[in-house]
Protein backbone atom coordinates (compact mmCIF):
# COMPACT_ATOMS: atom_id res chain seq x y z
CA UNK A 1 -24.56 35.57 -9.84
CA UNK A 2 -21.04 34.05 -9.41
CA UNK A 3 -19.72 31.20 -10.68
CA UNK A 4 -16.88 28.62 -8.84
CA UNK A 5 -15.30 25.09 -9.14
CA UNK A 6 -14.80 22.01 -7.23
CA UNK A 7 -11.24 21.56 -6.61
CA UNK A 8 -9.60 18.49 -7.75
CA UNK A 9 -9.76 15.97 -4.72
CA UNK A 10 -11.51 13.43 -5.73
CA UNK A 11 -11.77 11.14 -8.57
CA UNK A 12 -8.75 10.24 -11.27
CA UNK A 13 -7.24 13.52 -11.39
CA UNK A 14 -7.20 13.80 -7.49
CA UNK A 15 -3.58 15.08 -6.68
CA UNK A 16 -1.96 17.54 -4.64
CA UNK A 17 -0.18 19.32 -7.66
CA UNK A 18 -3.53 19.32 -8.98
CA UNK A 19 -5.65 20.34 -6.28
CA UNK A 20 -2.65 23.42 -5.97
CA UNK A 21 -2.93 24.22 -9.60
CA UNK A 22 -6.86 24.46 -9.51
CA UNK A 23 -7.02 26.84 -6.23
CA UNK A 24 -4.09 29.27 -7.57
CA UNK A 25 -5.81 29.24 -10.86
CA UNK A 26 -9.55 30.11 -9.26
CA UNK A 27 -7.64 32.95 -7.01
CA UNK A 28 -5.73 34.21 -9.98
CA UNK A 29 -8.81 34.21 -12.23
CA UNK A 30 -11.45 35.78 -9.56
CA UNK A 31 -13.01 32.63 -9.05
CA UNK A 32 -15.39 33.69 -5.24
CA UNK A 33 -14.61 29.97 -4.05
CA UNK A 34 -13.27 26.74 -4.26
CA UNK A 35 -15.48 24.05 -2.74
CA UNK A 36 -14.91 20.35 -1.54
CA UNK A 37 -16.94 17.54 -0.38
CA UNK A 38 -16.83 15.10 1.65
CA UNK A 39 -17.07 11.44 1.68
CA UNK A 40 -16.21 8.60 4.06
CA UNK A 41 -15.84 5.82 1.51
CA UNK A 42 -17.44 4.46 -1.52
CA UNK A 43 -19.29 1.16 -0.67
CA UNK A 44 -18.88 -1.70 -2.93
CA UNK A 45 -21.50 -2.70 -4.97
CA UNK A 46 -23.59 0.91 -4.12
CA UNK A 47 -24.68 3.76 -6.90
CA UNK A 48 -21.70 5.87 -5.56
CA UNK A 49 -19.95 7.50 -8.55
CA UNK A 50 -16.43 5.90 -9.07
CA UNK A 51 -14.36 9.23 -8.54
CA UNK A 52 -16.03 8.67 -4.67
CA UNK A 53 -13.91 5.39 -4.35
CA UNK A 54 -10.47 8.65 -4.55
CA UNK A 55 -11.60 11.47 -2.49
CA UNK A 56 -8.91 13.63 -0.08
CA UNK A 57 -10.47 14.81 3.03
CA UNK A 58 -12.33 18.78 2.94
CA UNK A 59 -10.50 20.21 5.64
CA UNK A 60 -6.78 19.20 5.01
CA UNK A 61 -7.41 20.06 1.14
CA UNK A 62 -8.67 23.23 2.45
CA UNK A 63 -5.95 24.15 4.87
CA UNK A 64 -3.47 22.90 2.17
CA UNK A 65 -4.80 25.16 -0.16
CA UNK A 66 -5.74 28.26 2.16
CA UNK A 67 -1.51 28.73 2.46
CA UNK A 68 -1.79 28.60 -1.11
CA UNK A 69 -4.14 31.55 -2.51
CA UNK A 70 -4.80 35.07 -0.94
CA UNK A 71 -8.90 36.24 -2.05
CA UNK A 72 -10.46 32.78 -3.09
CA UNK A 73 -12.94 31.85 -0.38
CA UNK A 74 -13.18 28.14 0.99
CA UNK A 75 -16.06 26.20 1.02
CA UNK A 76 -17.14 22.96 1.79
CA UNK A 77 -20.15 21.21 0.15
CA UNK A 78 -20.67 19.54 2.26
CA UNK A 79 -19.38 17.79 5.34
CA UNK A 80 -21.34 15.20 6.88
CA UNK A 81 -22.04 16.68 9.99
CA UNK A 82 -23.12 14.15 12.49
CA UNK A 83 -19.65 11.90 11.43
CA UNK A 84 -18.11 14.30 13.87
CA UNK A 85 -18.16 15.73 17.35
CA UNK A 86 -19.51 19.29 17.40
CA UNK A 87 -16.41 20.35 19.74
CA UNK A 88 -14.18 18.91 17.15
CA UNK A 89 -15.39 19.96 14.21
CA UNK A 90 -16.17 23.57 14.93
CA UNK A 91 -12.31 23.95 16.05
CA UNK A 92 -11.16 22.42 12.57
CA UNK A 93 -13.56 25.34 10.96
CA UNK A 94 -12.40 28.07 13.53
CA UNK A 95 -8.29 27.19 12.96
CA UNK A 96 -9.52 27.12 8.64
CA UNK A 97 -11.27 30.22 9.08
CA UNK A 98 -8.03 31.45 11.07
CA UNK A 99 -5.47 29.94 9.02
CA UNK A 100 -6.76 31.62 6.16
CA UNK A 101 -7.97 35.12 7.11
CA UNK A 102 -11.84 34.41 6.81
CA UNK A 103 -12.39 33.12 4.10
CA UNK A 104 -14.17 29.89 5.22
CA UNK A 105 -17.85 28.97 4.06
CA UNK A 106 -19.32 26.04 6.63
CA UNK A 107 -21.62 23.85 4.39
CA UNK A 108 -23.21 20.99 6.54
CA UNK A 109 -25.13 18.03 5.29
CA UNK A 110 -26.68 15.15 7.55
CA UNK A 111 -25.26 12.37 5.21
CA UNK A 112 -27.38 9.80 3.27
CA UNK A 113 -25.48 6.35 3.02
CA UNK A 114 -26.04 3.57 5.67
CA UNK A 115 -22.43 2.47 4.50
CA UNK A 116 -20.88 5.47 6.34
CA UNK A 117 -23.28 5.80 8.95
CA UNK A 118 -22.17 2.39 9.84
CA UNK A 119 -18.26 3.18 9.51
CA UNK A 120 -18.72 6.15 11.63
CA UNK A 121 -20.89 4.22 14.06
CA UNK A 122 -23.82 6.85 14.48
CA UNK A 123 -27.42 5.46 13.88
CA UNK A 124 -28.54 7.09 11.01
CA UNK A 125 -31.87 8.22 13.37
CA UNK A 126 -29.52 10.78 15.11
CA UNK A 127 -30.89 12.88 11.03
CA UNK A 128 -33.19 16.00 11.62
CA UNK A 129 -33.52 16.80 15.01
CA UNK A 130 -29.65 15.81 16.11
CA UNK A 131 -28.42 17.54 13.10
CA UNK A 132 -30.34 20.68 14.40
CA UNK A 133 -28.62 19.86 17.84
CA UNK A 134 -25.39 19.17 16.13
CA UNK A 135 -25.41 22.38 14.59
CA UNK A 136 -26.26 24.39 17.82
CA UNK A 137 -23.67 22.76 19.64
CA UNK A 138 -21.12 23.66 17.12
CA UNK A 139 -22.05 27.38 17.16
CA UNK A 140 -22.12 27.18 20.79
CA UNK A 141 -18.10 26.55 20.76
CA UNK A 142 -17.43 29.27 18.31
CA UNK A 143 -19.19 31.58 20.69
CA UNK A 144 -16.90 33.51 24.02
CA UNK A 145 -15.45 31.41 26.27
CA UNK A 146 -16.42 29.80 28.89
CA UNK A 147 -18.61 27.74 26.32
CA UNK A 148 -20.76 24.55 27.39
CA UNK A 149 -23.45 22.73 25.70
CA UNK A 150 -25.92 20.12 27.36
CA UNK A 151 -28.33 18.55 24.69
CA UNK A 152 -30.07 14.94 23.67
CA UNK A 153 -27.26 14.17 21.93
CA UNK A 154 -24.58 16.35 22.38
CA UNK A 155 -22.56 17.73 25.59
CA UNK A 156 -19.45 20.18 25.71
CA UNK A 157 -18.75 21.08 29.30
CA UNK A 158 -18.14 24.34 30.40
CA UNK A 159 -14.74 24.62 28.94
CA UNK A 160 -12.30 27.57 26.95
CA UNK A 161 -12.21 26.44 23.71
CA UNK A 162 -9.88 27.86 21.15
CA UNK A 163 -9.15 29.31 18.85
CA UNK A 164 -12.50 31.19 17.66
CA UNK A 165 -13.19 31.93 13.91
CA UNK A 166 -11.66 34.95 12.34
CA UNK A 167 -15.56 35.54 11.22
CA UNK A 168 -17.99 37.27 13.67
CA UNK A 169 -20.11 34.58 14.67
CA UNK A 170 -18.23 31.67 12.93
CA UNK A 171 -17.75 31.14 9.16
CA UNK A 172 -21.38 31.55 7.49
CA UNK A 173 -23.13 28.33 6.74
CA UNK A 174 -24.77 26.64 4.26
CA UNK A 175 -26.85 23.32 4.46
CA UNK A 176 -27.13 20.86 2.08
CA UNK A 177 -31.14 19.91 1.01
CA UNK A 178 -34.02 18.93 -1.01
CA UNK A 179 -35.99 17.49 0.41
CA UNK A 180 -38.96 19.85 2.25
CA UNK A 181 -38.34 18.97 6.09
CA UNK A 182 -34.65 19.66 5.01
CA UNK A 183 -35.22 23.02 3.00
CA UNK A 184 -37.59 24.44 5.71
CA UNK A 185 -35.24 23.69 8.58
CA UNK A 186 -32.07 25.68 6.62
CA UNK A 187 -35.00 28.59 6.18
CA UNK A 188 -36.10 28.25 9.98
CA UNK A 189 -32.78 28.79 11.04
CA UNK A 190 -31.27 31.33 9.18
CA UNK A 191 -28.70 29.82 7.15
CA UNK A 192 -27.97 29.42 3.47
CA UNK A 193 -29.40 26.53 1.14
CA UNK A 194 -26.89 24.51 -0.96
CA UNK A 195 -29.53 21.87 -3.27
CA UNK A 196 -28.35 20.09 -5.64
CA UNK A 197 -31.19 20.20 -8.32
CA UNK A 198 -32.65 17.18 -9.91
CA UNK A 199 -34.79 19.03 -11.74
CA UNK A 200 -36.24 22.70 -12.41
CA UNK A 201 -39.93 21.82 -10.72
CA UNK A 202 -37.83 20.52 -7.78
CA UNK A 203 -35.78 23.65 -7.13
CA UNK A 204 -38.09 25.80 -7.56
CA UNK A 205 -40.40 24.53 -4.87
CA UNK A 206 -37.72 23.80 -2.90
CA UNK A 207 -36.47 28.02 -2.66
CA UNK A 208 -40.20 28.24 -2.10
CA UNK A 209 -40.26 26.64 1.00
CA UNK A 210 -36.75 27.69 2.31
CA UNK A 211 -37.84 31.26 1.58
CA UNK A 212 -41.36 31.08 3.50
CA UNK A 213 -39.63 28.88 6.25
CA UNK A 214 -36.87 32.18 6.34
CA UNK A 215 -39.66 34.50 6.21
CA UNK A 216 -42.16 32.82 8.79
CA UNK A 217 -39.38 32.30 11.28
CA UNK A 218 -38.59 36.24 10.88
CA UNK A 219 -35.28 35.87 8.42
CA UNK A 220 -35.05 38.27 5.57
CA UNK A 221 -34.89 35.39 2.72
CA UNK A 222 -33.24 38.04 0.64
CA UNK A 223 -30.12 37.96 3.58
CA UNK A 224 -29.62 33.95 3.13
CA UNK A 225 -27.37 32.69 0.37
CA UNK A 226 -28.88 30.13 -2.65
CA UNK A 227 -25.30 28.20 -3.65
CA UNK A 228 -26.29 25.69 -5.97
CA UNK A 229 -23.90 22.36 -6.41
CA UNK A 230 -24.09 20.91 -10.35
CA UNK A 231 -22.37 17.78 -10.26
CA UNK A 232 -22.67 18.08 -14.05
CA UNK A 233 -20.34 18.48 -17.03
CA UNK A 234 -20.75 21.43 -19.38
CA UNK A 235 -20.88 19.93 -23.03
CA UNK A 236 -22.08 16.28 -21.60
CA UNK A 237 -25.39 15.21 -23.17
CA UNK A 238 -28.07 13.10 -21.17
CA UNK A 239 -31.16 11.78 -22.28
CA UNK A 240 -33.63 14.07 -22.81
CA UNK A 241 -36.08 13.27 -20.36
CA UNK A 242 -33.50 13.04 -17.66
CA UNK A 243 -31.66 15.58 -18.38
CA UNK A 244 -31.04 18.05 -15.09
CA UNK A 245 -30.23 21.53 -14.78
CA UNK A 246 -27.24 23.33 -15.88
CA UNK A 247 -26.07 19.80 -18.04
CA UNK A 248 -25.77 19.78 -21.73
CA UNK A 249 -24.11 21.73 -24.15
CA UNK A 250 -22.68 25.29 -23.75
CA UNK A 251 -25.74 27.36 -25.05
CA UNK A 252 -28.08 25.23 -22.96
CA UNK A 253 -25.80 25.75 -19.41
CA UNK A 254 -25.78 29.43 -20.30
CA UNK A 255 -29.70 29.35 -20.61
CA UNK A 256 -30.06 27.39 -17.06
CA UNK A 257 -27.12 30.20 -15.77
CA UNK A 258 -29.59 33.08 -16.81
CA UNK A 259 -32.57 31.33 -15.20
CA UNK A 260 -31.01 30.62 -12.14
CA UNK A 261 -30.29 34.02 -12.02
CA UNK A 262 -33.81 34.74 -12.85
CA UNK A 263 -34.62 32.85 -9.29
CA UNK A 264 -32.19 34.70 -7.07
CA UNK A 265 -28.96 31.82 -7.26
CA UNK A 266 -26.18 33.61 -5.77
CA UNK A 267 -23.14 31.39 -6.84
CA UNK A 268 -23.66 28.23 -9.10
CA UNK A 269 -20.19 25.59 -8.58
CA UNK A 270 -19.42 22.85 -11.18
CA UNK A 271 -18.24 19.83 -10.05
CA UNK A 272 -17.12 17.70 -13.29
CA UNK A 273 -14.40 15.85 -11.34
CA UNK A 274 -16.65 12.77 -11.04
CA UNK A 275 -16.72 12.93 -14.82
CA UNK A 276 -12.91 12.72 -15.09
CA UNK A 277 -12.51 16.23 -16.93
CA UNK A 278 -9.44 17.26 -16.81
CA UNK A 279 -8.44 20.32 -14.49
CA UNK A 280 -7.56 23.11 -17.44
CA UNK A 281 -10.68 21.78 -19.84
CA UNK A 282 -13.05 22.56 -17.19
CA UNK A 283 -11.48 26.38 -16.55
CA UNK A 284 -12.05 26.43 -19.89
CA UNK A 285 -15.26 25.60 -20.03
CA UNK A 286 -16.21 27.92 -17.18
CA UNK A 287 -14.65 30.96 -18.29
CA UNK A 288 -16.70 30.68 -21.24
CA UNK A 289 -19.45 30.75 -19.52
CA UNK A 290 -18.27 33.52 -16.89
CA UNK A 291 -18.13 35.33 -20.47
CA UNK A 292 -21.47 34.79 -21.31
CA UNK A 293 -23.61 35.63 -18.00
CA UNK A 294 -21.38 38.50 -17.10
């Protein structure tokens, strides 16, 4: 099981020297990948952490730091798929995924605020069955050319659209979920699962379902990456009966590391940015632990 970091492009420590320093550091180091999120804006007055209200956009922090490194992959977890035009957004992956010799990872989420459904001026009904369409449409255009797409929601006519992704197929993909329509639908399809765990009951029923979804729909589950997002800090303590996976001191993260293991996680990523750590306390922290579970 491999362990990565969230590069530094949101929150208080948000800067392009440190965004640079954190992606040469995770290439020189070994680090698989370097992920990013995305968010649209942080509404006043919401639940949205503060380092939301500083966040640099996925792709152009990608791209920025793709001319950067040479082995590090490049994920994102996640962007908010139906903000975008399928056309669009699969050529921003495919010039990534060119840009930087394969190395891009496509994590998709559906989005959950009303605040940036609004400010992107999609109904936030378009969830489940237009993200499905989004997603088809967006493989369509990664496919040979002439491409064309005619959905509900969604049309590309027949057009040439390039350039295609480095990747056979398109970078491999990832979707963001929890909840059970969610988790089943990444298993149906074939793709990875990226959860975010509030709790152990939770993600274990949760790789459950995506695993039986995977299975029923004729997927080898074994095939389709578990990447697991921990937006917590290592050495932070909670409250006891709130206290989530992979949060709390050292020994205890190693524990939930082993466990996860124990479930069939393929890569765990830390990101402590929205707890203001700085950039060289959390390599420290995860080298440590990259020490321990190795």
């Amino acid at each position: 099981m491999d362990i990565s970091i969230a590069l530094p492009h949101t929150g208080r420590y948000a800067s392009p020297e440190e965004i640079a320093y954190a992606a040469e550091e995770a290439d020189r180091l070994g680090y698989p990948t370097v992920w990013v999120l995305e968010r649209l804006l942080r509404p006043i007055g919401g639940s949205m952490p503060d380092s939301y209200a500083n966040v640099y956009d996925p792709m152009e922090t990608l791209a920025y730091v793709a001319a950067k490194t040479e082995r590090v992959r490049l994920g994102t977890s996640i962007m908010d798929a139906l903000f975008h035009a399928p056309a669009i957004l699969a050529r921003r992956f495919a010039t990534l995924d060119q840009l930087s010799g394969g190395r891009v990872i496509a994590g998709l989420g559906q989005g959950y605020a009303p605040e940036e459904f609004a400010a992107a001026n999609i109904p936030m009904s378009r969830r489940g069955t237009g993200f499905e369409e989004f997603i088809r449409a967006m493989q369509t255009a990664w496919g040979p050319n002439p491409v064309s797409f005619s959905g509900r929601f969604y049309k590309i006519p027949e057009s040439e659209i390039s350039p295609k992704p480095v990747q056979d197929g398109g970078p491999p993909m990832i979707i963001a979920a929890m909840k059970e329509a969610a988790v089943e639908r990444a298993g149906r399809l074939g793709f990875g699962l990226n959860p975010l765990p509030p709790s152990w009951e939770v993600l274990e029923a949760a790789l459950d379902s995506f695993r039986n979804a995977a299975r029923k729909a004729g997927h080898d589950p074994q095939g389709l990456p578990v990447i697991v997002r921990a937006n917590t800090a290592v050495g932070k303590e909670y409250a006891p009966e709130v206290e989530p996976p992979l949060s709390g001191s050292h020994e205890k993260v190693v524990d939930d590391l082993q466990r996860m293991r124990e479930l069939g996680v393929d890569e765990v990523f830390f990101d402590m940015n929205r707890y203001a750590v700085p950039v060289k306390e959390q390599f420290s922290l995860l080298e440590r632990l990259r020490a321990d579970i190795s």
